[in-house]
N, C-alpha and C. Protein backbone atom coordinates (compact mmCIF):
# COMPACT_ATOMS: atom_id res chain seq x y z
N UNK A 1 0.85 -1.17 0.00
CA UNK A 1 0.00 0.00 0.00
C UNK A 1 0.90 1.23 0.00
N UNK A 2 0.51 2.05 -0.91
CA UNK A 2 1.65 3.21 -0.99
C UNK A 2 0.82 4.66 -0.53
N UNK A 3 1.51 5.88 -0.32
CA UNK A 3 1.05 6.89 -0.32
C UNK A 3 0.49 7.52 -1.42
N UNK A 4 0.10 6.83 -2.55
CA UNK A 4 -0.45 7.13 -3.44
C UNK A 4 -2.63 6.40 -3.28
N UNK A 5 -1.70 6.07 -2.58
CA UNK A 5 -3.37 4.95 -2.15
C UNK A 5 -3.90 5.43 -0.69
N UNK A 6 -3.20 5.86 -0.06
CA UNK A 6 -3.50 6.55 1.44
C UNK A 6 -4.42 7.52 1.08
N UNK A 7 -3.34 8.65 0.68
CA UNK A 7 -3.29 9.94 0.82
C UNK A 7 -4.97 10.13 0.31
N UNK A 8 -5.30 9.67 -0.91
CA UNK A 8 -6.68 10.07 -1.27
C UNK A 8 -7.69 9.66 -0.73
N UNK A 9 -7.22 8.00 0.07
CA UNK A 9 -8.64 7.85 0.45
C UNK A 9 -8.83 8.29 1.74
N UNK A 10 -7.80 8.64 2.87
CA UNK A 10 -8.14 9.57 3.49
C UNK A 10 -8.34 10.86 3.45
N UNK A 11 -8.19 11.20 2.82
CA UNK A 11 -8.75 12.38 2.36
C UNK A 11 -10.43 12.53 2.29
N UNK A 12 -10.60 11.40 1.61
CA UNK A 12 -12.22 11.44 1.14
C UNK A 12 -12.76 10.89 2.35
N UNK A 13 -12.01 9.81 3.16
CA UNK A 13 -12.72 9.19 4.33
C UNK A 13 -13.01 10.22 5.30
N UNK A 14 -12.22 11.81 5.36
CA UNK A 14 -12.31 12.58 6.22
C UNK A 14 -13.42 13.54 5.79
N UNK A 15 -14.14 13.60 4.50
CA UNK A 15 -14.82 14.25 3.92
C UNK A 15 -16.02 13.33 4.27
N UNK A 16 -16.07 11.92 4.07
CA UNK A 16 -17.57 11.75 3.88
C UNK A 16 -16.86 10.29 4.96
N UNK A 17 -17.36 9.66 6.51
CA UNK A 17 -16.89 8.35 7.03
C UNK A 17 -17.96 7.30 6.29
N UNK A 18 -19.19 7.81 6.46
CA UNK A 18 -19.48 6.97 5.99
C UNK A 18 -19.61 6.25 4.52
N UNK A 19 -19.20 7.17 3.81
CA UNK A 19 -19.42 6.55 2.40
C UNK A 19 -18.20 5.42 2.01
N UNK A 20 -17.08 6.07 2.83
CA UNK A 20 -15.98 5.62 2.62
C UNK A 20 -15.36 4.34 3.24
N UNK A 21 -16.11 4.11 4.80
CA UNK A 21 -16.26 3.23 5.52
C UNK A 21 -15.48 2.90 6.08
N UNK A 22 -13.95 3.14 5.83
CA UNK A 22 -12.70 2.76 6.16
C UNK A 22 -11.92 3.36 6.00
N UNK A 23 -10.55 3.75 7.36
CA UNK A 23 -9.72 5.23 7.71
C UNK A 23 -8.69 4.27 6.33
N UNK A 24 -8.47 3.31 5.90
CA UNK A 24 -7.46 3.13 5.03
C UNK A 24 -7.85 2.37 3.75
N UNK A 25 -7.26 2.01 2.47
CA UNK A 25 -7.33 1.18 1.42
C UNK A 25 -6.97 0.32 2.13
N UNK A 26 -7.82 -1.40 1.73
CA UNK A 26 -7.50 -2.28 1.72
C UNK A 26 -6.07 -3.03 1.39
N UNK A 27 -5.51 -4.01 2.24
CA UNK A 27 -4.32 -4.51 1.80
C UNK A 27 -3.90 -5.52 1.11
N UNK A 28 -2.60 -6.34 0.91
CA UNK A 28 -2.42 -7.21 0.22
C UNK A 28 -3.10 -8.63 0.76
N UNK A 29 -3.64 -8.26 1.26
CA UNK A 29 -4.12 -9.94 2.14
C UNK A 29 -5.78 -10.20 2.15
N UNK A 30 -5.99 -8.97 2.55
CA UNK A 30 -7.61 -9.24 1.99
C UNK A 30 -8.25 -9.04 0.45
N UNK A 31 -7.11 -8.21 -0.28
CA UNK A 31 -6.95 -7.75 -1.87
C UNK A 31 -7.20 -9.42 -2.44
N UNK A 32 -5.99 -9.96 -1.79
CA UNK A 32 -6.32 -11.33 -2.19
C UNK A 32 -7.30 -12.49 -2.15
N UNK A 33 -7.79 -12.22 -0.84
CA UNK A 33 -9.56 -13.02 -0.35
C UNK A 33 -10.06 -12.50 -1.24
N UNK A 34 -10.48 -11.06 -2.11
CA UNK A 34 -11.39 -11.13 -2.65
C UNK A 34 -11.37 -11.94 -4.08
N UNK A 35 -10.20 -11.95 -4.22
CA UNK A 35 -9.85 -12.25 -5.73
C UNK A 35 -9.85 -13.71 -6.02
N UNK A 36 -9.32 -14.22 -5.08
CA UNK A 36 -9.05 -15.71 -5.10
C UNK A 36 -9.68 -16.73 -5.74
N UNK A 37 -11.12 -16.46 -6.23
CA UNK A 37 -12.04 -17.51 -6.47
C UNK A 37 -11.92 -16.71 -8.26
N UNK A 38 -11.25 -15.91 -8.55
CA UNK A 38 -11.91 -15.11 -10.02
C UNK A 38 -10.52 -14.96 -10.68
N UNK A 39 -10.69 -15.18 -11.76
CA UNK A 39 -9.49 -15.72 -13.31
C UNK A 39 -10.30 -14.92 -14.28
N UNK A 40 -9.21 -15.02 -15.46
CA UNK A 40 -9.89 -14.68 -16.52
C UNK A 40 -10.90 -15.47 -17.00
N UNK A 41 -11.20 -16.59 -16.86
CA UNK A 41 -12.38 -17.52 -17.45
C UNK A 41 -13.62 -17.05 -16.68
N UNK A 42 -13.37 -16.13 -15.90
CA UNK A 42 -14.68 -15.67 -15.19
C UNK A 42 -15.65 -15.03 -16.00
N UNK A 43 -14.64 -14.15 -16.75
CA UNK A 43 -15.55 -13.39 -17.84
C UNK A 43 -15.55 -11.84 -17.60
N UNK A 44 -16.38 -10.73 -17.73
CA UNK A 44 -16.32 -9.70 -16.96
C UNK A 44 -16.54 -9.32 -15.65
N UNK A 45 -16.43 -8.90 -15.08
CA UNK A 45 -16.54 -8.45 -13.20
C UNK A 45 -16.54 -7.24 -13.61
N UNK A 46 -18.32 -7.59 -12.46
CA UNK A 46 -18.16 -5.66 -12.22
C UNK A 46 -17.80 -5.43 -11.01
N UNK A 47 -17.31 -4.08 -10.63
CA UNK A 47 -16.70 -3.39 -9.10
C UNK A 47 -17.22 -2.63 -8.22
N UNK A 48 -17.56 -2.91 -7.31
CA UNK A 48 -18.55 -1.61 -6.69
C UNK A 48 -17.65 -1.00 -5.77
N UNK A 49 -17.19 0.68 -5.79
CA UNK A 49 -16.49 1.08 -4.39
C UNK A 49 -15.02 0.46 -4.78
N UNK A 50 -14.56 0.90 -6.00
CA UNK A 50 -13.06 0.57 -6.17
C UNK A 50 -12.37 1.39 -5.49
N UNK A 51 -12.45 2.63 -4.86
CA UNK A 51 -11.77 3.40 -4.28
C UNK A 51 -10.41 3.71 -4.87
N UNK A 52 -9.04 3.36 -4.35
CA UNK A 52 -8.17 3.45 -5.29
C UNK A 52 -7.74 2.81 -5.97
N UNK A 53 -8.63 1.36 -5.62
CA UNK A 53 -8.25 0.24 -6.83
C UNK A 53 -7.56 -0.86 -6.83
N UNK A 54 -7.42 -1.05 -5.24
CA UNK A 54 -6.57 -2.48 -4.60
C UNK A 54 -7.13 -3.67 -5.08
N UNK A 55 -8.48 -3.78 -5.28
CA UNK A 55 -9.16 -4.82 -5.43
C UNK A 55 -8.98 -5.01 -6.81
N UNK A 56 -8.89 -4.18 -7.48
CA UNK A 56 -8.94 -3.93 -9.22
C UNK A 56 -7.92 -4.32 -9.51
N UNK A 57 -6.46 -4.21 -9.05
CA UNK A 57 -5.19 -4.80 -9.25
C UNK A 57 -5.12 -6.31 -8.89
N UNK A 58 -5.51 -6.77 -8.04
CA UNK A 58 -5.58 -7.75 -7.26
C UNK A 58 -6.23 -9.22 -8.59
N UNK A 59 -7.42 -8.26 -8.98
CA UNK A 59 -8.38 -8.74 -10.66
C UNK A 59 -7.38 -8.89 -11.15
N UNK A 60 -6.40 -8.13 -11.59
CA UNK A 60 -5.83 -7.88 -12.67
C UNK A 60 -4.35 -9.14 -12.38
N UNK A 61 -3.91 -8.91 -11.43
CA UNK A 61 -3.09 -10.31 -11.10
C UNK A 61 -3.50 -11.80 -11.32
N UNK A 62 -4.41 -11.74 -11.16
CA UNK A 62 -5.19 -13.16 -11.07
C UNK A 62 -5.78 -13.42 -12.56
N UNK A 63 -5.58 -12.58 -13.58
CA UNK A 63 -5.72 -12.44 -15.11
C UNK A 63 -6.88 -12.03 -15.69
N UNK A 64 -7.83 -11.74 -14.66
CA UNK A 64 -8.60 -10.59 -15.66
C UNK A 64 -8.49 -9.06 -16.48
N UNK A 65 -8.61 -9.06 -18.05
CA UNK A 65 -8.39 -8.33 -18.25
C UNK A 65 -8.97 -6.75 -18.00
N UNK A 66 -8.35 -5.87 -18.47
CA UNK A 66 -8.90 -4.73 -17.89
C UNK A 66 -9.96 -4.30 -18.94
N UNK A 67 -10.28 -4.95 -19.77
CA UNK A 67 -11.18 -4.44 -20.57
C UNK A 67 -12.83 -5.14 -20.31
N UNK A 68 -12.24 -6.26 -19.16
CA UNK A 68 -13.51 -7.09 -18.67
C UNK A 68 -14.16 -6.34 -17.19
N UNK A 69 -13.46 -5.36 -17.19
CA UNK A 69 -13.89 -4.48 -16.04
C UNK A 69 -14.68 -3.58 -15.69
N UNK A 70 -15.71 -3.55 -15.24
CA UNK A 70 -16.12 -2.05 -15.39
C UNK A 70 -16.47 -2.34 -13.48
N UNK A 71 -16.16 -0.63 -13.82
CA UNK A 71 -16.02 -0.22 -11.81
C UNK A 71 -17.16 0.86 -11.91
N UNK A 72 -17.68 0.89 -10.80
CA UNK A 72 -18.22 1.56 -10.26
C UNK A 72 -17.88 2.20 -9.13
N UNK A 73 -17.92 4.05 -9.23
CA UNK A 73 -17.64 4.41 -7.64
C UNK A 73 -18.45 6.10 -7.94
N UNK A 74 -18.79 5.73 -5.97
CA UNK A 74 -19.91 6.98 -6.43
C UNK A 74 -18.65 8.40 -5.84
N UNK A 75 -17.37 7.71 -5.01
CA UNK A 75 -16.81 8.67 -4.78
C UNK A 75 -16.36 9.97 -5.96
N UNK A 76 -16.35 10.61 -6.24
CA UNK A 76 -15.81 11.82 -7.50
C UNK A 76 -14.26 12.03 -7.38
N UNK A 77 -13.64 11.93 -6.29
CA UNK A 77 -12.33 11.90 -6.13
C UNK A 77 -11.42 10.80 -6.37
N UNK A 78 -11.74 10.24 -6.64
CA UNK A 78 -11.30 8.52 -7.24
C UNK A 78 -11.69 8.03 -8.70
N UNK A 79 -12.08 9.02 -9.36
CA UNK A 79 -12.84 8.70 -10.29
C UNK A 79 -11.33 9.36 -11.22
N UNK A 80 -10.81 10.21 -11.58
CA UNK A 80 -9.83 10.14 -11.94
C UNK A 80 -8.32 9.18 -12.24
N UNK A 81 -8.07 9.17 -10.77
CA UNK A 81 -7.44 8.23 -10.34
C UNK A 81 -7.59 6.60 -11.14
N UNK A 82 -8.48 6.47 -10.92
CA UNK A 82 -9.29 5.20 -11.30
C UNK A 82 -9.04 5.20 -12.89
N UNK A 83 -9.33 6.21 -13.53
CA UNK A 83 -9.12 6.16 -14.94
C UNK A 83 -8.03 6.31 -15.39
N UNK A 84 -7.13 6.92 -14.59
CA UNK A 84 -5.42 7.00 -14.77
C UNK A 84 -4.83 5.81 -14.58
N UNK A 85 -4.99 4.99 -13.83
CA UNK A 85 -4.36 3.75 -13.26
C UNK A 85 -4.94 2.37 -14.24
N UNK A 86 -6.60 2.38 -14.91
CA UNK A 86 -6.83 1.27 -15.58
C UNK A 86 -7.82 2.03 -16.42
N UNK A 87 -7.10 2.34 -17.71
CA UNK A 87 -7.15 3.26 -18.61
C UNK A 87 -7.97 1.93 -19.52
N UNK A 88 -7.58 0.50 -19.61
CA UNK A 88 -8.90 0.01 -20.11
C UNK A 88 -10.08 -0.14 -19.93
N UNK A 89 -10.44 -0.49 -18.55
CA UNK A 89 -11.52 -0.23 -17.70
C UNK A 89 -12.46 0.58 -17.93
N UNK A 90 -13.58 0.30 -17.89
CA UNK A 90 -14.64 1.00 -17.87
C UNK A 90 -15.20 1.60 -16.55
N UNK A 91 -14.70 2.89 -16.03
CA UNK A 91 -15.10 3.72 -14.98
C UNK A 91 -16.32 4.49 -14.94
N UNK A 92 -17.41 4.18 -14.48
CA UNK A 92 -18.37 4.93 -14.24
C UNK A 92 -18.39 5.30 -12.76
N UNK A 93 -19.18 6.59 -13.02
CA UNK A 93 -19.67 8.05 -11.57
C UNK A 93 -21.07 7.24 -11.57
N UNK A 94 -21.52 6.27 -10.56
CA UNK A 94 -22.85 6.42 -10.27
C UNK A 94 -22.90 5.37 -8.50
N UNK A 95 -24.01 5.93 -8.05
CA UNK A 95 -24.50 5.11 -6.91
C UNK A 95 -24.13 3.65 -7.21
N UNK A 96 -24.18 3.06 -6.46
CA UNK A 96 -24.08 1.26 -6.76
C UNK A 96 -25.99 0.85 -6.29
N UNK A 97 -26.33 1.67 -5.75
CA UNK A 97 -27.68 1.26 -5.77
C UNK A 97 -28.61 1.85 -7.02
N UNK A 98 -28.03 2.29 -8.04
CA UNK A 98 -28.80 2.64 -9.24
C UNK A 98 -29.17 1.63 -10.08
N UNK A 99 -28.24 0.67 -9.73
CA UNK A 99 -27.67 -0.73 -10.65
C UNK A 99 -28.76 -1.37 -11.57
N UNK A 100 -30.29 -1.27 -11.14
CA UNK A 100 -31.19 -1.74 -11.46
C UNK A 100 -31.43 -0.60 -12.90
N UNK A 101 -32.11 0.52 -12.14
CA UNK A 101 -32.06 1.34 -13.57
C UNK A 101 -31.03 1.89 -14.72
N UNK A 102 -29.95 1.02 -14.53
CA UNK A 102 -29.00 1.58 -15.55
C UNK A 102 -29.10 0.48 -16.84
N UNK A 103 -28.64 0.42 -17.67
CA UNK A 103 -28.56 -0.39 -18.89
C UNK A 103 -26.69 -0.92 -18.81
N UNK A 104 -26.41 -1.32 -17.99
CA UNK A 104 -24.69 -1.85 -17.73
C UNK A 104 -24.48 -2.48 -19.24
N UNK A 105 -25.17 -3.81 -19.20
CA UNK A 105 -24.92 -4.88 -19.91
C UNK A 105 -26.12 -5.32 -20.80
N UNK A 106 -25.58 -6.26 -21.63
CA UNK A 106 -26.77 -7.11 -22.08
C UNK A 106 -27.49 -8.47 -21.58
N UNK A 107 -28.49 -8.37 -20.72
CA UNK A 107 -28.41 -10.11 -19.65
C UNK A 107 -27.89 -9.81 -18.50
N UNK A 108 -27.65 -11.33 -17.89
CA UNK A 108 -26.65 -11.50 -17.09
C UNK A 108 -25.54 -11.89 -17.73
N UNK A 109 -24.48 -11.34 -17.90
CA UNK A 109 -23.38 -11.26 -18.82
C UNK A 109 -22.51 -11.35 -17.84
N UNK A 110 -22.17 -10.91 -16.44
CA UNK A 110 -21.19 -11.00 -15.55
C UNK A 110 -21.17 -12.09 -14.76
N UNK A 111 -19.71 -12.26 -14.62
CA UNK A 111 -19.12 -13.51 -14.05
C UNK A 111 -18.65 -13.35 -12.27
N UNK A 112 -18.63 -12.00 -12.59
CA UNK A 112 -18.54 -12.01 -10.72
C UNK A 112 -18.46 -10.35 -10.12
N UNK A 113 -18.97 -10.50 -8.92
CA UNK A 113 -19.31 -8.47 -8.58
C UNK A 113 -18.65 -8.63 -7.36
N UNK A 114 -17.40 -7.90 -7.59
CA UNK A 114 -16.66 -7.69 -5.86
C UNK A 114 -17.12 -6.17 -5.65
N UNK A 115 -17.11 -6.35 -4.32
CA UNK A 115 -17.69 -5.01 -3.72
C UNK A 115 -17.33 -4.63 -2.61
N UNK A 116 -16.41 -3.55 -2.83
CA UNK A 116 -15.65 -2.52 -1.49
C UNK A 116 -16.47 -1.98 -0.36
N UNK A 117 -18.07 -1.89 -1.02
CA UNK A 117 -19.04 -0.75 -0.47
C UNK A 117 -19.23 -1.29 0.97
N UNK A 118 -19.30 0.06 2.19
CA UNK A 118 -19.48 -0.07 3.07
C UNK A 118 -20.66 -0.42 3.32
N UNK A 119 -21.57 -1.79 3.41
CA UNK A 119 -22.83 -2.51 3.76
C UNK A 119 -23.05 -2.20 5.19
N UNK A 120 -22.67 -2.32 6.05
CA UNK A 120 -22.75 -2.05 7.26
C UNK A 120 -23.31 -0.74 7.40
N UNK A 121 -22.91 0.50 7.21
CA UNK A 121 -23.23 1.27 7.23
C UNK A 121 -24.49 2.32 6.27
N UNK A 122 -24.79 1.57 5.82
CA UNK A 122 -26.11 1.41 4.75
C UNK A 122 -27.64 1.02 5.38
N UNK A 123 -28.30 1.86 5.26
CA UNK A 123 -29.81 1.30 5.08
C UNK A 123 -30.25 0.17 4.52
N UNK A 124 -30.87 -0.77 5.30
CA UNK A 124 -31.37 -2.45 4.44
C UNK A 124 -31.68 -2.39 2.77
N UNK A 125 -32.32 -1.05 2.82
CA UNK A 125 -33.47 -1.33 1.57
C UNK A 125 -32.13 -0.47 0.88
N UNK A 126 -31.25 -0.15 1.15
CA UNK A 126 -30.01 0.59 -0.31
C UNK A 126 -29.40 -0.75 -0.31
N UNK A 127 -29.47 -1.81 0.82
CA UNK A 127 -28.04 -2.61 0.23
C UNK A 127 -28.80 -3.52 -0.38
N UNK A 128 -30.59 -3.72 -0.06
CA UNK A 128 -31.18 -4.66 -1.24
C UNK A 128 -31.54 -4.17 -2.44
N UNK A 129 -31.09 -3.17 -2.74
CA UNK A 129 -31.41 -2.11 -3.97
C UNK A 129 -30.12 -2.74 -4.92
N UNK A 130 -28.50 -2.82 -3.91
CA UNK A 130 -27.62 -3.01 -4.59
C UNK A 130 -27.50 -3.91 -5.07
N UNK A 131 -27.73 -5.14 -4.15
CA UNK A 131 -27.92 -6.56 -4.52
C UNK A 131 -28.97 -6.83 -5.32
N UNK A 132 -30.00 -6.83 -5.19
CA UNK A 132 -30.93 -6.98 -6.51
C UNK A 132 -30.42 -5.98 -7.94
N UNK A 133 -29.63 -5.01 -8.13
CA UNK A 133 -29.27 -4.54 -9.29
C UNK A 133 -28.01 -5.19 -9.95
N UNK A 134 -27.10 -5.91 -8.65
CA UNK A 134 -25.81 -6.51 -8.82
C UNK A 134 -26.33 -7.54 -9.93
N UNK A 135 -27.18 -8.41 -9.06
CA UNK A 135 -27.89 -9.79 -9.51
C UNK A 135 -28.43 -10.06 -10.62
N UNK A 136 -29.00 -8.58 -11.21
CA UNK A 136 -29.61 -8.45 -12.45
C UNK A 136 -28.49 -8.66 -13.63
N UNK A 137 -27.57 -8.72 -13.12
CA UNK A 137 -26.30 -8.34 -14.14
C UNK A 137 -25.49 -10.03 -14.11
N UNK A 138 -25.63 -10.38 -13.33
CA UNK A 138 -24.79 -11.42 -12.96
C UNK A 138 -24.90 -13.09 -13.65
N UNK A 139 -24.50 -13.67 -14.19
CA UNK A 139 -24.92 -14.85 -14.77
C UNK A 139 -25.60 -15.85 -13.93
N UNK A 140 -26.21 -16.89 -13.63
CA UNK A 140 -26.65 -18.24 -12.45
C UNK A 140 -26.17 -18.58 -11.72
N UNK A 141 -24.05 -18.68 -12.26
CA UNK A 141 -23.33 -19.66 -11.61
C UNK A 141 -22.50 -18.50 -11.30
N UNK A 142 -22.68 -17.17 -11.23
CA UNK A 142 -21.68 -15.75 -11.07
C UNK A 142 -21.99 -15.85 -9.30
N UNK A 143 -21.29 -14.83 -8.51
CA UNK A 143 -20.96 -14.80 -7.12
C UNK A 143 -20.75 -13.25 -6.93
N UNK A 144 -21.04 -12.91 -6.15
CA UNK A 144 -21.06 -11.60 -5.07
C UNK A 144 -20.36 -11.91 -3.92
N UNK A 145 -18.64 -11.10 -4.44
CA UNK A 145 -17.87 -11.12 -3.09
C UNK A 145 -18.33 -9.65 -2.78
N UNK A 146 -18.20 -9.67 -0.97
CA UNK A 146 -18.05 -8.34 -0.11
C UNK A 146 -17.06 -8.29 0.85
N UNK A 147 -16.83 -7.44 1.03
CA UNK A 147 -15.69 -7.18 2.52
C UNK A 147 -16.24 -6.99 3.20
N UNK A 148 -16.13 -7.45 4.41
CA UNK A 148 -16.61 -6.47 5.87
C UNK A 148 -15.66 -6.55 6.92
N UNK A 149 -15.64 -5.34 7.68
CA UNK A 149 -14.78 -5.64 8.61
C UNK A 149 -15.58 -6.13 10.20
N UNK A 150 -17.26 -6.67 10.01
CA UNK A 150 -18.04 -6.70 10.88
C UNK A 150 -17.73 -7.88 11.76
N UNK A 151 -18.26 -8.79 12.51
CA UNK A 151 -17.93 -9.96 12.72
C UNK A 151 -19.03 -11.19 11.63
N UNK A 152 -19.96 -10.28 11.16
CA UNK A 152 -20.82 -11.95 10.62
C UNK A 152 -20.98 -11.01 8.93
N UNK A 153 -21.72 -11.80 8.17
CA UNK A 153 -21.99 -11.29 6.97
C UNK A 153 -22.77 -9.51 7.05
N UNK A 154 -22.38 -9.09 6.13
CA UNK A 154 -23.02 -7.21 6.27
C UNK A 154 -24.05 -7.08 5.75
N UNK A 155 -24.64 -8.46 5.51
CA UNK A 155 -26.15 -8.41 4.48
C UNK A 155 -27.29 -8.81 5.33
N UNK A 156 -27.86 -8.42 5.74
CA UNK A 156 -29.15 -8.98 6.81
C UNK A 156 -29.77 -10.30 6.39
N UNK A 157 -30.21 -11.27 7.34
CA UNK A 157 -30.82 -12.50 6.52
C UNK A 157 -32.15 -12.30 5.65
N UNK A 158 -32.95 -11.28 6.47
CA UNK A 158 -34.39 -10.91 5.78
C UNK A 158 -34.21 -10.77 4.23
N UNK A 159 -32.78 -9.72 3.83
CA UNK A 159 -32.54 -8.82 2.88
C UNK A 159 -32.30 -10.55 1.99
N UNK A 160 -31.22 -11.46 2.30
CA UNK A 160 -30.75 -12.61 1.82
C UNK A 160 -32.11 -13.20 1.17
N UNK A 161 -32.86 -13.51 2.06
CA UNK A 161 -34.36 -14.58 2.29
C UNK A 161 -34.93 -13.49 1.27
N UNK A 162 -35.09 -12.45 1.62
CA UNK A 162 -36.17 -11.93 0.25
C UNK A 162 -35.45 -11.81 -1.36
N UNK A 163 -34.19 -11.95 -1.56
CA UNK A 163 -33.90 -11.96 -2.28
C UNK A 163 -33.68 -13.48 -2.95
N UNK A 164 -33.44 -14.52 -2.07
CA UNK A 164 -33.24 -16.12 -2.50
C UNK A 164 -32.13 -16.27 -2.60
N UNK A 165 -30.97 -15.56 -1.84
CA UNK A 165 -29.49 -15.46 -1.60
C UNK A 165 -29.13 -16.63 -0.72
N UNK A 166 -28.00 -16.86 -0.54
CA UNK A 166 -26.81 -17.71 0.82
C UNK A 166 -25.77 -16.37 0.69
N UNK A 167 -25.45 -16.33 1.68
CA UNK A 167 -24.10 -15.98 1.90
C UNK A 167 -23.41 -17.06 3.05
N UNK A 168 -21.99 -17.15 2.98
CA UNK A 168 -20.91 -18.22 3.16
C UNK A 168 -19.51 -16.82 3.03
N UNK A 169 -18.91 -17.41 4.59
CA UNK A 169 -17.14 -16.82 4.62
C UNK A 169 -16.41 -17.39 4.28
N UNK A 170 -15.72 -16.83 2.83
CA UNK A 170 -14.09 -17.43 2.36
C UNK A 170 -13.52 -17.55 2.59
N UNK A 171 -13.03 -16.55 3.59
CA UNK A 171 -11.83 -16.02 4.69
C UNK A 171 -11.87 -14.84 5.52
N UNK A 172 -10.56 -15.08 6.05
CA UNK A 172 -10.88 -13.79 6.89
C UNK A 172 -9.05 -13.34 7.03
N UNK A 173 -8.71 -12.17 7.25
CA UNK A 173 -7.19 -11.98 7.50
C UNK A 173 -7.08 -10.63 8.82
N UNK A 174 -6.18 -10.85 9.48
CA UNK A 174 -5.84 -9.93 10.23
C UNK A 174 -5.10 -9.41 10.38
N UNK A 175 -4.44 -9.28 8.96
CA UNK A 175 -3.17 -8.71 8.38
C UNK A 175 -4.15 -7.80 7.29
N UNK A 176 -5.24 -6.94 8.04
CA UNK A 176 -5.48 -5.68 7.25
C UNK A 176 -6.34 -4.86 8.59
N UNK A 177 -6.07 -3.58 8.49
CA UNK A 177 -6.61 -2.55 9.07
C UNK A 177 -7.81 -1.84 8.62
N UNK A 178 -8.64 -1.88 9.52
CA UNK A 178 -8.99 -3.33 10.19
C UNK A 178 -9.22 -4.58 9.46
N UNK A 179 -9.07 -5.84 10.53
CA UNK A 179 -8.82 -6.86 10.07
C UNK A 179 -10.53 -7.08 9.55
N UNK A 180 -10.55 -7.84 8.51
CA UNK A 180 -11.47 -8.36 7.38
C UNK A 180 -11.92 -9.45 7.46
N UNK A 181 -13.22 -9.79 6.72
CA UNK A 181 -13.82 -11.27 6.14
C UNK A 181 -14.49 -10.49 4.86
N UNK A 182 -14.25 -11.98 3.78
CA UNK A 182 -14.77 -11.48 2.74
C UNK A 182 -15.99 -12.97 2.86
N UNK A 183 -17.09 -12.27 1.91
CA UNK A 183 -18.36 -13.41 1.90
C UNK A 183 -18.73 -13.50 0.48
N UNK A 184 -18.89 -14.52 0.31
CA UNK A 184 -19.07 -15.08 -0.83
C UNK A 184 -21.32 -15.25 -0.93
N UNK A 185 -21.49 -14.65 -1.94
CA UNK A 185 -22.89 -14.07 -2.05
C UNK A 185 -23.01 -14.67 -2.99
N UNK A 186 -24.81 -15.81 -3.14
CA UNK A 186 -24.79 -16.27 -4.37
C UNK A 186 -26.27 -16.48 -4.07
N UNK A 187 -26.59 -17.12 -5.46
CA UNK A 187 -28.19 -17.80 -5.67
C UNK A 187 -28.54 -18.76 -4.89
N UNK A 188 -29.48 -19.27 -4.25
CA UNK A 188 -29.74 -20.11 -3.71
C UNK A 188 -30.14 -21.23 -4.18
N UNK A 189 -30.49 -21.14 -5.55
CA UNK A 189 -31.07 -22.31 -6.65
C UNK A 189 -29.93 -21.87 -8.29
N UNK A 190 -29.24 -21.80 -7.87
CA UNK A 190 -28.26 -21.34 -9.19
C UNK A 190 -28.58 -21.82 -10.73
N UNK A 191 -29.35 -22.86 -10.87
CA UNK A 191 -29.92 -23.40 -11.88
C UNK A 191 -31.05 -22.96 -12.31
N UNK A 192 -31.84 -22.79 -11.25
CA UNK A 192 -33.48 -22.44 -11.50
C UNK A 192 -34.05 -20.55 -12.43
């Protein structure tokens, strides 16, 4: 993690806590929980809350290309950044709870949605706004990773149950500030 990755997101974390959710960028250890399960055979991944883009590199190690990317961040100060650093990438300025009314893709065309966004700190009905817009995008056998730094999943069961979700922990590391679990978010009938 460099001062190129600090400096802005505290900056913005001091401007807005909650949007930002966290006094630092994510590190090499939970960068990697999220990534771990996703290759290039995944297909495209979308990003919610790339911030400065740890998670997006992390993609990009593990061989997705950058042209299979598109990020989402509603921060405006990262939105530069973001386009300087993965100039193939497709960077969009919007809410992650718009997800439903936007036209992203064609189908479910995506292979997997990692997501930085602070859930915890969210209203039920924005983070089932997100997840039902994620989902719309997502193929049968696609997955919804999240971070949290909470102790159990950041998705309420009601929000899960009304949607026909599981969530399940991949891991967890305590070699990040604060220490992390990432959850693995999926269909409950993946076929059906």
């Amino acid at each position: 993690m460099s001062a190129a990755d600090i400096l802005p997101f505290f900056r913005a974390w001091v401007r807005n806590p909650l949007q930002v959710a966290a006094v630092a960028p994510s590190g090499p250890a939970v960068s990697s929980l999220m990534a771990q399960e996703i290759t290039a055979d995944t297909g495209p991944v979308l990003e919610l809350g790339p911030g400065t883009g740890v998670f997006t590199r992390a993609l990009l190690r593990r061989g997705v290309r950058q042209r299979d990317l598109t990020l989402i961040e509603y921060g405006s100060e990262f939105i530069p950044l973001l386009q300087r650093r993965f100039p193939g990438a497709r960077v969009l300025w919007m809410d992650a709870a718009w997800l439903r009314k936007e036209r992203l893709f064609e189908g479910a065309s995506v292979g997997a949605v990692v997501s930085g966004l602070g859930l915890l700190a969210m209203p039920q009905e924005k983070v089932r706004a997100i997840l039902d817009g994620a989902f719309g995008y997502l193929r049968h056998d696609g997955a919804f990773y999240q971070i949290t730094y909470g102790p159990r999943c950041p998705v309420a069961g009601a929000v899960l149950d009304r949607l026909d979700l599981q969530a399940s922990c991949i891991g967890q590391t305590f070699r990040n500030l604060p220490p992390a679990s990432v959850y693995r978010i999926s269909r409950r009938h993946p076929n059906a």
